[in-house]
N, C-alpha and C. Protein backbone atom coordinates (compact mmCIF):
# COMPACT_ATOMS: atom_id res chain seq x y z
N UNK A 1 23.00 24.72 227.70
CA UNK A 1 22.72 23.31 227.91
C UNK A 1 24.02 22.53 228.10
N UNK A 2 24.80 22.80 227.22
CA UNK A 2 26.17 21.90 227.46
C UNK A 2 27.09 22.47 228.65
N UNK A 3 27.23 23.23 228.92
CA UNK A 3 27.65 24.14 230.51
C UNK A 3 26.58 23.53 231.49
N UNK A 4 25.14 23.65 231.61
CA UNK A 4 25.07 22.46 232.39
C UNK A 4 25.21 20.77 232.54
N UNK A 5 24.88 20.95 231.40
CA UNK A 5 25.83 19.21 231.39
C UNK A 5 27.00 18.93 232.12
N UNK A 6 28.01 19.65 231.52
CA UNK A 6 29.19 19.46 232.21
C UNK A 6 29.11 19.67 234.04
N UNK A 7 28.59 20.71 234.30
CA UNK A 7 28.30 20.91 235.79
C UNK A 7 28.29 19.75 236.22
N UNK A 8 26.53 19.34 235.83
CA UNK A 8 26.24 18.26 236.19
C UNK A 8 27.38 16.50 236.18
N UNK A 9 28.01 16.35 235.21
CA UNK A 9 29.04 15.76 235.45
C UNK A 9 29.94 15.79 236.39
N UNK A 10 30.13 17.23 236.39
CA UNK A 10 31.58 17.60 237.42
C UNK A 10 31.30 16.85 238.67
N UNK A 11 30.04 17.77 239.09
CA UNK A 11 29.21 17.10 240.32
C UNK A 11 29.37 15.94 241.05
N UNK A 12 28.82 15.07 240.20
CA UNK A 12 28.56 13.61 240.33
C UNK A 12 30.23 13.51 240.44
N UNK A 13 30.81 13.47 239.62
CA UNK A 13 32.47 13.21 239.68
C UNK A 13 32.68 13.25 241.03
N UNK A 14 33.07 14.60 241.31
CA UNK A 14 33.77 14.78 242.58
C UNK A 14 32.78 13.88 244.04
N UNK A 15 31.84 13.66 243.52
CA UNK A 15 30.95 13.52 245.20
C UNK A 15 32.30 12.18 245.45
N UNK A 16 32.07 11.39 244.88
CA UNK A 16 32.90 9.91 244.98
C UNK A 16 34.63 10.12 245.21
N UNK A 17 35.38 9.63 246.03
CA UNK A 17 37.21 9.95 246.40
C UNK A 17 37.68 8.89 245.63
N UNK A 18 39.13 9.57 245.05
CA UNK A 18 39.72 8.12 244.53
C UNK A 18 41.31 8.70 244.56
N UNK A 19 41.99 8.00 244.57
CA UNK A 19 43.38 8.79 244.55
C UNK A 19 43.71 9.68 243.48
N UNK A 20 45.03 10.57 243.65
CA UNK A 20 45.01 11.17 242.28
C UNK A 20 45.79 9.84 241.26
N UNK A 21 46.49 10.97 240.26
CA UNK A 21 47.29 9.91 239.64
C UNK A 21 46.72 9.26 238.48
N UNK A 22 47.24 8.58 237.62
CA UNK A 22 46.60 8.09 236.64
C UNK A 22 45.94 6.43 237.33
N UNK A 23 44.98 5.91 236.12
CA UNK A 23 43.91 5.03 236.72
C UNK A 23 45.09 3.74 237.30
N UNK A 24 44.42 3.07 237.82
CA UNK A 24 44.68 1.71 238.20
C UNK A 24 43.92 0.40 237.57
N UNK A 25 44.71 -0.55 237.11
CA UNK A 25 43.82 -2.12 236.72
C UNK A 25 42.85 -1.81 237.48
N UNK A 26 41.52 -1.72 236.33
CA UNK A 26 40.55 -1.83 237.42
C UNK A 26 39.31 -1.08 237.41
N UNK A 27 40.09 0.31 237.33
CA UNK A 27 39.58 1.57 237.23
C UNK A 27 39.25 2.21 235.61
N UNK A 28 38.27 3.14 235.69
CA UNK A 28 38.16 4.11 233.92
C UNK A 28 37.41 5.44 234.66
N UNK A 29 38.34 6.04 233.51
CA UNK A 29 37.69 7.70 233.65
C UNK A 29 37.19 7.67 231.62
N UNK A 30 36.63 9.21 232.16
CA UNK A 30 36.09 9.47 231.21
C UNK A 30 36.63 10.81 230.80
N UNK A 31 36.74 10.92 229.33
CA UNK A 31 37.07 12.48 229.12
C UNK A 31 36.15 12.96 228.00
N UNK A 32 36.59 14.42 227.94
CA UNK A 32 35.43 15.10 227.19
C UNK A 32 35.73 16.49 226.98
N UNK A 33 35.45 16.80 225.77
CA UNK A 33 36.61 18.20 225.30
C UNK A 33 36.59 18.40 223.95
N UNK A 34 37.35 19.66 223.28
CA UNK A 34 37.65 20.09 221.97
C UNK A 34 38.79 19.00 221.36
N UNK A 35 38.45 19.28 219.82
CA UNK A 35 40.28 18.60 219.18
C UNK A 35 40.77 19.97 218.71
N UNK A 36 41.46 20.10 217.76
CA UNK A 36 42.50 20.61 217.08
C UNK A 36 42.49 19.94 215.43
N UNK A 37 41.96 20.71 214.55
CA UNK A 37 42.36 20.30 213.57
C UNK A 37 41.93 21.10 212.33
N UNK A 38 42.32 20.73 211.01
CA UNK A 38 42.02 21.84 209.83
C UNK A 38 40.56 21.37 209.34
N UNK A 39 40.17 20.93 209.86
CA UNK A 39 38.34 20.51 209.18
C UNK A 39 37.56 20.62 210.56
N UNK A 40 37.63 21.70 211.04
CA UNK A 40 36.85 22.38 211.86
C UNK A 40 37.16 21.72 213.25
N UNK A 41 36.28 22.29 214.47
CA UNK A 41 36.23 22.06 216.10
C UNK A 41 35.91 20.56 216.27
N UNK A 42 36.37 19.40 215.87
CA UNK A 42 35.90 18.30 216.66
C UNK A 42 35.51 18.76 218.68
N UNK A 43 34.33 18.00 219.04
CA UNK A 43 34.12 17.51 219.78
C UNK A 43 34.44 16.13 220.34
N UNK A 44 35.15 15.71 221.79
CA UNK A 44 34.50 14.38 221.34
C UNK A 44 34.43 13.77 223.00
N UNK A 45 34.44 12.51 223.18
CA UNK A 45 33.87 11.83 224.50
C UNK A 45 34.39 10.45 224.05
N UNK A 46 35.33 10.30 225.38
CA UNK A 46 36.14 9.25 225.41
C UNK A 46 36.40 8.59 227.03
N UNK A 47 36.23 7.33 226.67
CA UNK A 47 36.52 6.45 227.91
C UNK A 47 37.65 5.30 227.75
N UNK A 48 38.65 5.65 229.30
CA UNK A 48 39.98 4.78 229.36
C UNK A 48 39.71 3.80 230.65
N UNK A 49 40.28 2.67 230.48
CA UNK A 49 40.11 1.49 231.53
C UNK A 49 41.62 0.96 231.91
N UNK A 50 41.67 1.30 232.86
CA UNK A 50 43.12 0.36 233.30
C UNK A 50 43.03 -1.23 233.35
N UNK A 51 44.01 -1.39 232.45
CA UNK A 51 44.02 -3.14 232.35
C UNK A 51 45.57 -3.56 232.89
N UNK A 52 46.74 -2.58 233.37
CA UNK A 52 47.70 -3.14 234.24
C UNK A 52 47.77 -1.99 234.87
N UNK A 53 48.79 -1.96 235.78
CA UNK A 53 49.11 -0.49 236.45
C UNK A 53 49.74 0.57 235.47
N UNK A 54 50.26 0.00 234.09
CA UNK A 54 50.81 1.15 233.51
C UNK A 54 49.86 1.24 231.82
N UNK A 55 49.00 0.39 231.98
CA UNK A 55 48.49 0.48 230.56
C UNK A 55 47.31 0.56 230.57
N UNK A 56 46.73 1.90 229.54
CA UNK A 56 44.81 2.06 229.30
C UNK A 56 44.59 1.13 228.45
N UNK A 57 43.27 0.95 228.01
CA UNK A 57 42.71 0.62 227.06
C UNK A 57 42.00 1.66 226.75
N UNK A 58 41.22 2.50 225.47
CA UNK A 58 40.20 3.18 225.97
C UNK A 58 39.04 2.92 224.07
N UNK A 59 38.18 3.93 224.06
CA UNK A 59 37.58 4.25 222.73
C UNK A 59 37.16 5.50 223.00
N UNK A 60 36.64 6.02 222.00
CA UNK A 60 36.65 7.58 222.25
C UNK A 60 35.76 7.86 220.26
N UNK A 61 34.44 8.45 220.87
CA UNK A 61 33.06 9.39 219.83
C UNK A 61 33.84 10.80 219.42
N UNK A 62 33.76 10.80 218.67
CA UNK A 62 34.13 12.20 218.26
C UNK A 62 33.29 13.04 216.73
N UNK A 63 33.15 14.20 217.23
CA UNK A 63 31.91 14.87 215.71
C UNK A 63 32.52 16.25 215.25
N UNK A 64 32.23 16.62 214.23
CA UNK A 64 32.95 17.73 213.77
C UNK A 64 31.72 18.54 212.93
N UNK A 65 31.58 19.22 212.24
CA UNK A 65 31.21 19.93 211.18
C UNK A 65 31.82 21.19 210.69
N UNK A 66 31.62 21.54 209.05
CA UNK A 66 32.74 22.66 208.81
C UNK A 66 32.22 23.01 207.46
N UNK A 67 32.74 24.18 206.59
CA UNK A 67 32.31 24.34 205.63
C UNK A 67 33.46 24.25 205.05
N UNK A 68 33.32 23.99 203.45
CA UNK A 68 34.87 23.85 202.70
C UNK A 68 34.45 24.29 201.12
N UNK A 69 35.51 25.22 200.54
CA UNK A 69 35.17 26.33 199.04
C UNK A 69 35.90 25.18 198.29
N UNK A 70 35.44 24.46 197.48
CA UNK A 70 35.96 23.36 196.32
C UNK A 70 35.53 23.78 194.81
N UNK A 71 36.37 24.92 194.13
CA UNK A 71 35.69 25.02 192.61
C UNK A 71 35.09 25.98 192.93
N UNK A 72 35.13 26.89 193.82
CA UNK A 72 33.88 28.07 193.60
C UNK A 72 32.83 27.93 194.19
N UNK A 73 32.42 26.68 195.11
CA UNK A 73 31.25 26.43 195.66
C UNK A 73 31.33 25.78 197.07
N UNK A 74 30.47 26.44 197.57
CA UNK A 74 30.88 25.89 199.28
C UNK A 74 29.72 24.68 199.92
N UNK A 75 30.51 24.12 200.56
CA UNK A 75 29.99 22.56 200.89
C UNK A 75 30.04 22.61 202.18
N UNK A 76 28.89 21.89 203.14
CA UNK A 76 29.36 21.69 204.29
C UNK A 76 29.33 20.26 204.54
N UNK A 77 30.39 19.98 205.74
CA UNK A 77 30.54 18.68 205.47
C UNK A 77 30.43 18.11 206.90
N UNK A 78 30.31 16.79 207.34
CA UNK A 78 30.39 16.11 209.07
C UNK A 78 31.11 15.68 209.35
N UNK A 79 31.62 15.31 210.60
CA UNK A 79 32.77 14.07 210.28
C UNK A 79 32.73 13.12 211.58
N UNK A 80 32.26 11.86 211.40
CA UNK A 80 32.01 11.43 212.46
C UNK A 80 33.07 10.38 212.51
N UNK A 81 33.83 10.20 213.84
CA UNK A 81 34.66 9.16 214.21
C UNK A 81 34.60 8.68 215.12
N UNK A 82 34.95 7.13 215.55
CA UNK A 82 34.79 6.09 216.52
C UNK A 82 36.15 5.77 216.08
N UNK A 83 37.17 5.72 217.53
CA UNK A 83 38.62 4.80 217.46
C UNK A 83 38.44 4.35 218.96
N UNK A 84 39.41 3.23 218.63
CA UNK A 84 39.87 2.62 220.17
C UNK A 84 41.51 2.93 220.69
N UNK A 85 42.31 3.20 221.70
CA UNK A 85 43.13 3.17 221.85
C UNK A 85 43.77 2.68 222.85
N UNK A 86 45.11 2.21 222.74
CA UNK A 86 45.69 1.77 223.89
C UNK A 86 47.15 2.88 224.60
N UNK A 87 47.60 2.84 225.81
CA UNK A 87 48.51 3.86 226.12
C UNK A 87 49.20 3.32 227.60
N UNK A 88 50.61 3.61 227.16
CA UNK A 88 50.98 3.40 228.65
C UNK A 88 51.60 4.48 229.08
N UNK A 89 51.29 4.43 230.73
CA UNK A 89 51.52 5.74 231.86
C UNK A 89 52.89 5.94 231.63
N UNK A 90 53.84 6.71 231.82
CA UNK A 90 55.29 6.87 232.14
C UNK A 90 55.20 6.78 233.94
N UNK A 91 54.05 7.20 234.52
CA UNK A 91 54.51 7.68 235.92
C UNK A 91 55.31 7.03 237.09
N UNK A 92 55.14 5.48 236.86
CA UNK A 92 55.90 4.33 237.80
C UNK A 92 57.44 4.41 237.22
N UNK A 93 57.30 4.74 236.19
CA UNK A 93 58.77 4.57 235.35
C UNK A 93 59.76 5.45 235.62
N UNK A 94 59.02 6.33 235.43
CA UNK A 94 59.77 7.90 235.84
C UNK A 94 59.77 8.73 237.07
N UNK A 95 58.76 7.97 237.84
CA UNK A 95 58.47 8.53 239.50
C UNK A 95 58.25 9.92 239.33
N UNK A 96 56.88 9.92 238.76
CA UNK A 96 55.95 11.06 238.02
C UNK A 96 55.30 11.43 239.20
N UNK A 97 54.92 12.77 240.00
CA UNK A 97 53.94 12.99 241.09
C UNK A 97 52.77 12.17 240.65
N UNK A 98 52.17 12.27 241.95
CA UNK A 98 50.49 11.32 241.25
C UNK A 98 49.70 12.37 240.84
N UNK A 99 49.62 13.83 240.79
CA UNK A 99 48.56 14.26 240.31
C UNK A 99 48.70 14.94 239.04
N UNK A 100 50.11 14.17 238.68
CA UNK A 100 50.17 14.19 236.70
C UNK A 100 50.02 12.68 236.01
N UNK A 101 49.64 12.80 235.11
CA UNK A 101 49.94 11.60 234.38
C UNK A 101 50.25 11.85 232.73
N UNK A 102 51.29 11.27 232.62
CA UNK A 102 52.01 11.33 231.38
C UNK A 102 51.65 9.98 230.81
N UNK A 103 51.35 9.76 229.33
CA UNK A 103 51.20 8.52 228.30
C UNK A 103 51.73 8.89 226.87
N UNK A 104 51.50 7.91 226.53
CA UNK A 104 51.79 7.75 224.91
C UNK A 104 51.44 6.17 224.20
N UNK A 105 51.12 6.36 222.82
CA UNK A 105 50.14 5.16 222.96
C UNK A 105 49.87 5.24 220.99
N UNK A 106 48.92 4.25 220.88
CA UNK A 106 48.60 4.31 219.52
C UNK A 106 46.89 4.25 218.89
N UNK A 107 46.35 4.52 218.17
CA UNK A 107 45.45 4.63 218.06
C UNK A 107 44.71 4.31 216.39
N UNK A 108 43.98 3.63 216.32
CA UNK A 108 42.84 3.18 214.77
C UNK A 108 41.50 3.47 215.14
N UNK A 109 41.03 4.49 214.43
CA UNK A 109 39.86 4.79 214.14
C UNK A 109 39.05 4.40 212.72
N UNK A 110 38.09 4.51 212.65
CA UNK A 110 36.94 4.94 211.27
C UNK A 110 36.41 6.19 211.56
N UNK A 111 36.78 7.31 210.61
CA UNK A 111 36.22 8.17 210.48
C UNK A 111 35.00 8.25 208.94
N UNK A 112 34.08 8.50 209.21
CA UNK A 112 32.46 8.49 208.25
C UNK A 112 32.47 10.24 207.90
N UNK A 113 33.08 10.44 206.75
CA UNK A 113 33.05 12.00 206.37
C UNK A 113 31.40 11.91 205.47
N UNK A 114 30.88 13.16 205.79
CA UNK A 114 29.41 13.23 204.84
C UNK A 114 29.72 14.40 204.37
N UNK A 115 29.41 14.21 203.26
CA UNK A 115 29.63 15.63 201.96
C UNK A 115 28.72 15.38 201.02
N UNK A 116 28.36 16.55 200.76
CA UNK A 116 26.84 16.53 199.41
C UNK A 116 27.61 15.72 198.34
N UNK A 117 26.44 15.34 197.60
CA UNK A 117 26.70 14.56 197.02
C UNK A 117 27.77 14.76 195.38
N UNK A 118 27.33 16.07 195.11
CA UNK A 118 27.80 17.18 194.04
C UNK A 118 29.46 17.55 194.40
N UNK A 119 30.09 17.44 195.66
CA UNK A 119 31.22 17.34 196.20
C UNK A 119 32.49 16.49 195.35
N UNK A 120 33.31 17.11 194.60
CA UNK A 120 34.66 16.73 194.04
C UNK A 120 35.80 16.47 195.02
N UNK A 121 35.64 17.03 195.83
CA UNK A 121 36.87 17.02 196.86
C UNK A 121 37.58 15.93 197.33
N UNK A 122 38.38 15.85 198.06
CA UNK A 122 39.07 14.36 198.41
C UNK A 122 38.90 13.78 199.80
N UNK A 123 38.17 14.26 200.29
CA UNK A 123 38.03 13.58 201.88
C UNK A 123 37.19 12.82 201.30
N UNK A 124 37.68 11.42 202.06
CA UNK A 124 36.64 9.72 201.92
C UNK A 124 36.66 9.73 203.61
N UNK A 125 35.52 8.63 203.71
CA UNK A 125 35.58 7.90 204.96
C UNK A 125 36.35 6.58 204.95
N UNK A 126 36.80 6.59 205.84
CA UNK A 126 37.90 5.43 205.86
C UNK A 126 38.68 5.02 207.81
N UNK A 127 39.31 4.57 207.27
CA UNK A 127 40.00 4.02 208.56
C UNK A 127 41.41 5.04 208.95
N UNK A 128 41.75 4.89 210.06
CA UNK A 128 42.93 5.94 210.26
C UNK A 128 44.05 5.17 211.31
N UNK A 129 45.07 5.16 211.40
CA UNK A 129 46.18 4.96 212.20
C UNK A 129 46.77 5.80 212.54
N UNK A 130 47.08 6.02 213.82
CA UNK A 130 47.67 7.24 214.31
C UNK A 130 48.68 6.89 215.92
N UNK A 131 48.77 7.62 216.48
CA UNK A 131 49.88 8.15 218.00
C UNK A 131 49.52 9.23 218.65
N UNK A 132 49.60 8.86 219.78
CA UNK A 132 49.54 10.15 220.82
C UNK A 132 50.50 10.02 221.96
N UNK A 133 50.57 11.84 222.32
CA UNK A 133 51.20 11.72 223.32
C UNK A 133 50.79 12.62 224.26
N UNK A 134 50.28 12.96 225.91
CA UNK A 134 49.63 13.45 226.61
C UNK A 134 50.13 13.34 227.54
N UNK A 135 49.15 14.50 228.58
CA UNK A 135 49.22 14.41 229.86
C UNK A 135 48.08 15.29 230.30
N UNK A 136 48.11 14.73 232.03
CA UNK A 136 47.14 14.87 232.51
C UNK A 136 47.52 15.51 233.76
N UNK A 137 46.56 16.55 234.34
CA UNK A 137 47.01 17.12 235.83
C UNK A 137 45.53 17.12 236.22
N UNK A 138 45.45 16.50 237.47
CA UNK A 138 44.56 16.52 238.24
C UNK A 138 44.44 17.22 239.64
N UNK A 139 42.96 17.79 239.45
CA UNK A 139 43.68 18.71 240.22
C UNK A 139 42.73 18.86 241.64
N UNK A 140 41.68 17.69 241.67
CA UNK A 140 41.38 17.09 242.72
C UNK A 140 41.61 15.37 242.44
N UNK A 141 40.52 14.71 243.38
CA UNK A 141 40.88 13.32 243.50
C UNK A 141 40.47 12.77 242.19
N UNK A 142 39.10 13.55 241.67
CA UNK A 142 38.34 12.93 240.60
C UNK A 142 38.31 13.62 239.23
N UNK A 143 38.63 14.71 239.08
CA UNK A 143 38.59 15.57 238.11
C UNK A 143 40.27 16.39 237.71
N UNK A 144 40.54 15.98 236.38
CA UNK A 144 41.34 16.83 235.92
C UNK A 144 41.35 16.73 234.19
N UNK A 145 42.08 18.15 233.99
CA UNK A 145 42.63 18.62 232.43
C UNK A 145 43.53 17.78 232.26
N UNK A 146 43.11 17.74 230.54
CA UNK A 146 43.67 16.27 229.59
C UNK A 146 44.10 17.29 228.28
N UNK A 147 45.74 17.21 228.15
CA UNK A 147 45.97 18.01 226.61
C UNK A 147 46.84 16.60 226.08
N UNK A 148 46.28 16.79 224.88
CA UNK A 148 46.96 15.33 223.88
C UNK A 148 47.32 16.21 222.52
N UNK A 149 48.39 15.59 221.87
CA UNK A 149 49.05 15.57 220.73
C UNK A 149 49.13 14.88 220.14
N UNK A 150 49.03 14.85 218.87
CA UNK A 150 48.77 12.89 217.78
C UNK A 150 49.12 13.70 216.40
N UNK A 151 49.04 12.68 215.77
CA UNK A 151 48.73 12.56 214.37
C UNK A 151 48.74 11.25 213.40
N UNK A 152 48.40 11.78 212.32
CA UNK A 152 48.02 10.50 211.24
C UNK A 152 46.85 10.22 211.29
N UNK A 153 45.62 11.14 211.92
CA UNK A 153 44.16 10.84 211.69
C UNK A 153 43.51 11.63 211.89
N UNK A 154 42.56 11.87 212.04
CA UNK A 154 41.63 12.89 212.08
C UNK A 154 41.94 13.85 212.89
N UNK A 155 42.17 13.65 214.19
CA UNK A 155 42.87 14.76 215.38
C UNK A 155 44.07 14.93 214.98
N UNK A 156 44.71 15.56 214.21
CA UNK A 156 45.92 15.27 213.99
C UNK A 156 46.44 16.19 214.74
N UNK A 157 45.59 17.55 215.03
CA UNK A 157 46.76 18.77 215.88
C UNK A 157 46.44 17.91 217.27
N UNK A 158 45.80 17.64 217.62
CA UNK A 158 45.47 17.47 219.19
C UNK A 158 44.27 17.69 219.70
N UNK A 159 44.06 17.29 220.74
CA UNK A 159 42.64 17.61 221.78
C UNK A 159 43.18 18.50 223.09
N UNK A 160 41.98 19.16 223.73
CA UNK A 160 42.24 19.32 224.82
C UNK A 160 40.36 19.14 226.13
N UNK A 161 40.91 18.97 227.45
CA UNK A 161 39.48 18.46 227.76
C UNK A 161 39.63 18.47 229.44
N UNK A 162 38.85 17.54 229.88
CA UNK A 162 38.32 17.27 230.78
C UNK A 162 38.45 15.92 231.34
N UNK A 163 39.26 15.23 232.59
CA UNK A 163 38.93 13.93 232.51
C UNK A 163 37.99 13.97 233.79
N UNK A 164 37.41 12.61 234.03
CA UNK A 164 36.73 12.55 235.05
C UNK A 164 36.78 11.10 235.56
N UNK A 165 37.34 10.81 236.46
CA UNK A 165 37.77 9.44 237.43
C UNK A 165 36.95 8.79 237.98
N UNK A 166 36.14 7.90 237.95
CA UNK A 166 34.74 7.08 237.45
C UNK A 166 34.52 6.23 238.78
């Protein structure tokens, strides 16, 4: 089901031309992909909007689940997060080809951890502040791979994914 999903995305993506390169005022892609981290495979689905030629805006869903041994007893736990972020391109700066795009940027989320209730452990839900730093190769007009690096929140190793140029 999720292999056709994505198809089906790809699809639709590519029918529509847009230059390569990262977005323009104006423009939003969408991405969608694994994270990186020690409390299991986040998923997540994220959308960026160009609001100058060198700066996103975006927010970005993200879900996890995992099991964790606390005391002898194993718990499974969720982890659901909603952040917004902002990022600016290097590529005008640095006279980056257009079918990379390099950023870096900052990011506040709420992450909502669920753990039984019998659970001692120390993960709370709470708010997070964090940084990233990425890039992007595209490798038609509408579709390309997105690897990011961060920390200070929930993704802390990184994501990797899919963007798609809207």
């Amino acid at each position: 089901m999720r292999k056709q999903f994505l198809l089906i995305i790809l699809l639709i993506a590519t029918s529509t031309a847009f230059a390569q390169g990262p977005i323009s005022k104006g423009e939003s892609q969408l991405n969608v992909g694994v994270g990186l981290s020690s409390w299991g495979v986040p998923v997540y689905l994220g959308f960026d909007h160009g609001v100058h030629q060198d700066i996103t805006l975006g927010g970005e869903l993200s879900f996890r689940s995992y099991n964790d041994n606390w005391n002898g007893n194993k718990y499974d736990h969720s982890v659901i997060g909603i952040l917004g972020n902002a990022n600016y391109h290097f590529n005008t700066v640095l006279n980056i080809p257009s079918d990379w795009d390099f950023y870096a940027g900052l990011n506040l989320g709420f992450y909502n951890w669920s753990s039984p209730n019998d659970y001692d452990g120390s993960h709370n839900s709470g708010l997070g502040l964090g940084a990233q730093i990425g890039g992007r190769y595209y490798f038609s007009d509408n579709v390309g791979i997105n690897l990011e690096l961060g920390g200070g929140n929930a993704f802390s190793g990184g994501k990797f994914g899919l963007t798609i140029r809207l």
